[in-house]
Protein backbone atom coordinates (compact mmCIF):
# COMPACT_ATOMS: atom_id res chain seq x y z
CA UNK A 1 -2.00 77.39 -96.65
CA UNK A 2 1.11 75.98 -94.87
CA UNK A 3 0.58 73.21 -92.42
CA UNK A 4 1.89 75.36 -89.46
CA UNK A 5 -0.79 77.69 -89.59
CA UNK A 6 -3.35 75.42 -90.72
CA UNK A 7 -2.49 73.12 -87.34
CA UNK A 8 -2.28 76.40 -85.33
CA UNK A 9 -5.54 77.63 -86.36
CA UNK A 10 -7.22 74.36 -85.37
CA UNK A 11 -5.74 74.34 -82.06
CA UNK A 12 -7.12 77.95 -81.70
CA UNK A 13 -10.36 76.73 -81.92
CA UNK A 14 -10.44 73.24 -80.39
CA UNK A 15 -9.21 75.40 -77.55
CA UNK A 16 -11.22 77.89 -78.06
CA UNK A 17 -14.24 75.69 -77.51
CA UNK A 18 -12.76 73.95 -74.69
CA UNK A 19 -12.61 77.42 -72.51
CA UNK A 20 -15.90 78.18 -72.42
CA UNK A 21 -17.50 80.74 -70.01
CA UNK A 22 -15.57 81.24 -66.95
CA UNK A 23 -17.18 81.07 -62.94
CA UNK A 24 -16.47 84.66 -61.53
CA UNK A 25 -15.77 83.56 -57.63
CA UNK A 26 -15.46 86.90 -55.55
CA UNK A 27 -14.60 84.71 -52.52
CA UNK A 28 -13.80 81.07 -52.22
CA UNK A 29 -16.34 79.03 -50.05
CA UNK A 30 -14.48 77.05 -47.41
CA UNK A 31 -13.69 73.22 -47.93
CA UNK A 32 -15.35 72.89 -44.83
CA UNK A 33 -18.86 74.35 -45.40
CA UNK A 34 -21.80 72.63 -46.22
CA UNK A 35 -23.49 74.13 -49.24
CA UNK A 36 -26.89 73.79 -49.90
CA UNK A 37 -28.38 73.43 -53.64
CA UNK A 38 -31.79 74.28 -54.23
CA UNK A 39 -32.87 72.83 -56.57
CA UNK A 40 -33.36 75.37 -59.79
CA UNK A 41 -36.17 77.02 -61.65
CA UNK A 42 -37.36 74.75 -64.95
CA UNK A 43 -36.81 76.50 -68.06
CA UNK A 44 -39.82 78.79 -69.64
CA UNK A 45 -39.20 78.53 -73.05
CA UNK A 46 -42.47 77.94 -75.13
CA UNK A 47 -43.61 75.00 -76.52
CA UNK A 48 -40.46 73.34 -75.04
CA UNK A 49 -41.89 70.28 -73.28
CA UNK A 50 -38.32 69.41 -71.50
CA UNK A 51 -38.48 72.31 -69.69
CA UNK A 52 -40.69 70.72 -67.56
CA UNK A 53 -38.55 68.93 -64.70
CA UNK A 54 -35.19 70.69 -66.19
CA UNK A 55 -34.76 72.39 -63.03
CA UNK A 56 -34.49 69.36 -60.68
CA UNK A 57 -32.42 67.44 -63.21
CA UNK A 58 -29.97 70.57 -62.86
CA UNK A 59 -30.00 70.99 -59.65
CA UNK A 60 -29.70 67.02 -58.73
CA UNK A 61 -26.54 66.97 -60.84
CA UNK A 62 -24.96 70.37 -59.52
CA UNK A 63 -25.49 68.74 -55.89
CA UNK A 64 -24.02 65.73 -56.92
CA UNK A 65 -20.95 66.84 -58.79
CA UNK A 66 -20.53 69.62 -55.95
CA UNK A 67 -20.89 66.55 -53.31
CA UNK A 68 -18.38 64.32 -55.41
CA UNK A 69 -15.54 67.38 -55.21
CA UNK A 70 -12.73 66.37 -52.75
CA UNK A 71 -13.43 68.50 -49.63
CA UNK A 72 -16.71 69.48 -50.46
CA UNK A 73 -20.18 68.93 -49.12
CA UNK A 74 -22.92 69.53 -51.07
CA UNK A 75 -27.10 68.36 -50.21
CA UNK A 76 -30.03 69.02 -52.14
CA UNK A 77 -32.49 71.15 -50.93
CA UNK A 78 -36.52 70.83 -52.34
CA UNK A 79 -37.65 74.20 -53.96
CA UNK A 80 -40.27 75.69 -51.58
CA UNK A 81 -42.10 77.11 -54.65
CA UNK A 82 -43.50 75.94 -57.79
CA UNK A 83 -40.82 74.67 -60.38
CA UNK A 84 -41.40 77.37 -62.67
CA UNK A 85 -42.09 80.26 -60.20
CA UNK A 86 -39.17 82.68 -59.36
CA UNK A 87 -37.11 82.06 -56.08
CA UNK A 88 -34.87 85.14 -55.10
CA UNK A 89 -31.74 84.85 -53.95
CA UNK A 90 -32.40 86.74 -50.87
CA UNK A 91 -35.28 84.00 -50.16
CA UNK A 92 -32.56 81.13 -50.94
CA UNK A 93 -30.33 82.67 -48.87
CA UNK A 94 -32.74 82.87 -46.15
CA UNK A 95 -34.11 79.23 -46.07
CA UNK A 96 -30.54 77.46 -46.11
CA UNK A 97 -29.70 79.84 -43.20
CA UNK A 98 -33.28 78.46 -41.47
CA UNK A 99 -31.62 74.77 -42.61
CA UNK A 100 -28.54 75.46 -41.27
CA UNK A 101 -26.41 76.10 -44.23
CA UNK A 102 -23.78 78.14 -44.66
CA UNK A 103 -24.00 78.79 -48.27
CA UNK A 104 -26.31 77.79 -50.79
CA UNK A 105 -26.56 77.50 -55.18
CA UNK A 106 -29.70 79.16 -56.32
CA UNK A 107 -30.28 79.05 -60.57
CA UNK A 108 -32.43 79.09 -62.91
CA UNK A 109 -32.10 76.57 -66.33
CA UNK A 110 -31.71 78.71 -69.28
CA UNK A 111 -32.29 75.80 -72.09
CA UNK A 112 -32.79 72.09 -71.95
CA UNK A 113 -33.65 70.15 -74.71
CA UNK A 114 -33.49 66.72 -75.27
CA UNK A 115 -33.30 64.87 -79.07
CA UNK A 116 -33.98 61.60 -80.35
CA UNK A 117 -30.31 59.76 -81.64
CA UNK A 118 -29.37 60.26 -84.99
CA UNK A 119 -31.65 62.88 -85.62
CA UNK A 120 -28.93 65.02 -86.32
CA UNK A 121 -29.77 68.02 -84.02
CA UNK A 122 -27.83 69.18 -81.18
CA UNK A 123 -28.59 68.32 -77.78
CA UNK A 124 -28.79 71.79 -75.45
CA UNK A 125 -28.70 72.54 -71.98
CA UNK A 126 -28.16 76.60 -70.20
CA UNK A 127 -28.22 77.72 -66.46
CA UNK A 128 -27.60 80.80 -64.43
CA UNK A 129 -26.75 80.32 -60.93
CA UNK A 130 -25.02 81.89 -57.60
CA UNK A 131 -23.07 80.68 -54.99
CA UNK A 132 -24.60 83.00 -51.86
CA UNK A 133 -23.92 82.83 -48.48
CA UNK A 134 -26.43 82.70 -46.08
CA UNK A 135 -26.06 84.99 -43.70
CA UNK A 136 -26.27 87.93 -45.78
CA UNK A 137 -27.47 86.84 -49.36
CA UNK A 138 -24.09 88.28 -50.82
CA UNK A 139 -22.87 86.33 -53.87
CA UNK A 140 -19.68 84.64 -53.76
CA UNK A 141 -19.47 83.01 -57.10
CA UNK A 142 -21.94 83.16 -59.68
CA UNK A 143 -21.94 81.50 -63.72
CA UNK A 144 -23.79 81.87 -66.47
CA UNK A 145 -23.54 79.45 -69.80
CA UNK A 146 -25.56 77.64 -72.91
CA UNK A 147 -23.50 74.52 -74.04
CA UNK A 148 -24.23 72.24 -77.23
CA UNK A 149 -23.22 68.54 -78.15
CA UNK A 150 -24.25 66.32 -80.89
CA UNK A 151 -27.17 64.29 -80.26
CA UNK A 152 -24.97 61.05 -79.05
CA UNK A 153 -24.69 63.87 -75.82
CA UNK A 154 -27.49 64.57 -73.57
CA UNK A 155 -28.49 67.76 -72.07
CA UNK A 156 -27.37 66.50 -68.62
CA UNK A 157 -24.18 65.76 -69.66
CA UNK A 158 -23.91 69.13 -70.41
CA UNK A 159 -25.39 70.46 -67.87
CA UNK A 160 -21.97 67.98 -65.22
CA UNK A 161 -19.73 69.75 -67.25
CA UNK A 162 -20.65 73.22 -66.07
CA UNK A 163 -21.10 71.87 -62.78
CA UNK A 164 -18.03 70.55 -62.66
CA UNK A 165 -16.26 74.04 -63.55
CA UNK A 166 -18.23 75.53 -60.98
CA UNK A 167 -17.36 72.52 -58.20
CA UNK A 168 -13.69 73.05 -58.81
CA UNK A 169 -14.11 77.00 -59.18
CA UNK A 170 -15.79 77.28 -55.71
């Protein structure tokens, strides 16, 4: 194989990897706003102990990537149901509006799972979430991924990256 193509089909897929999922915004949410993040649903997955408390790791770190965006103003919200129990959008929507929010994340964590170092396992973290505004419950933005990284990574370190694509998406 000639070096041209072999160097071309490595940047194919270093690139490849670096695209990942895309955020599909159907409207931007002003810089302006205040956007509430509840904080998401823990992960069901059984016999997965780290599921427990995956949902307020997720949502801590949306908030605070979200927050940390030029222009943006982001505050974590408590779930008003149990960590694993389902929270509708339309319910979201309607207790950000009662908080005075203008728009608010509501997810759900797909995957989370944590590994000791140099076991030689990957690290794994997943969400599903929406942007919504308030007022109606209509979603704005909404993104949906399952990211890897060697076990030097950590699941929430995962989890800032997608955060960060949604931050700058919004």
């Amino acid at each position: 194989m000639n070096r041209g193509l072999l160097s071309a089909v490595a940047a194919s897929v270093i690139l490849s990897g670096c695209a990942g999922v895309p955020v599909t915004v159907r409207d931007k949410v002003p810089q302006s706003s205040d956007v509430a993040v509840v904080m998401f649903k823990d992960c069901v997955i059984q016999g997965q102990e780290d599921c427990d408390g995956s949902g307020l790791a997720a949502g801590s770190i949306f908030a605070r990537v979200i927050a940390g965006t030029p222009g943006r103003k982001a505050v974590p919200l408590d779930r008003p149901v149990p960590p694993k129990a389902p929270f509708t959008d339309a319910e979201a929507a309607s207790y950000a509006k009662e908080k005075g929010y203008a728009y608010v994340v509501n997810g759900e964590v797909q995957d989370y799972y944590r590994v000791a170092p140099f076991t030689f396992r990957s690290e794994r973290a997943g969400v599903s979430i929406r942007v919504l505004r308030a007022s109606d419950a209509s979603v704005v933005a909404f993104f949906s991924d399952r990211g890897e990284a060697n076990n030097l990574s950590t699941p929430d370190a995962i989890l800032e990256g997608m955060a960060k694509k949604v931050a700058k998406a919004m």
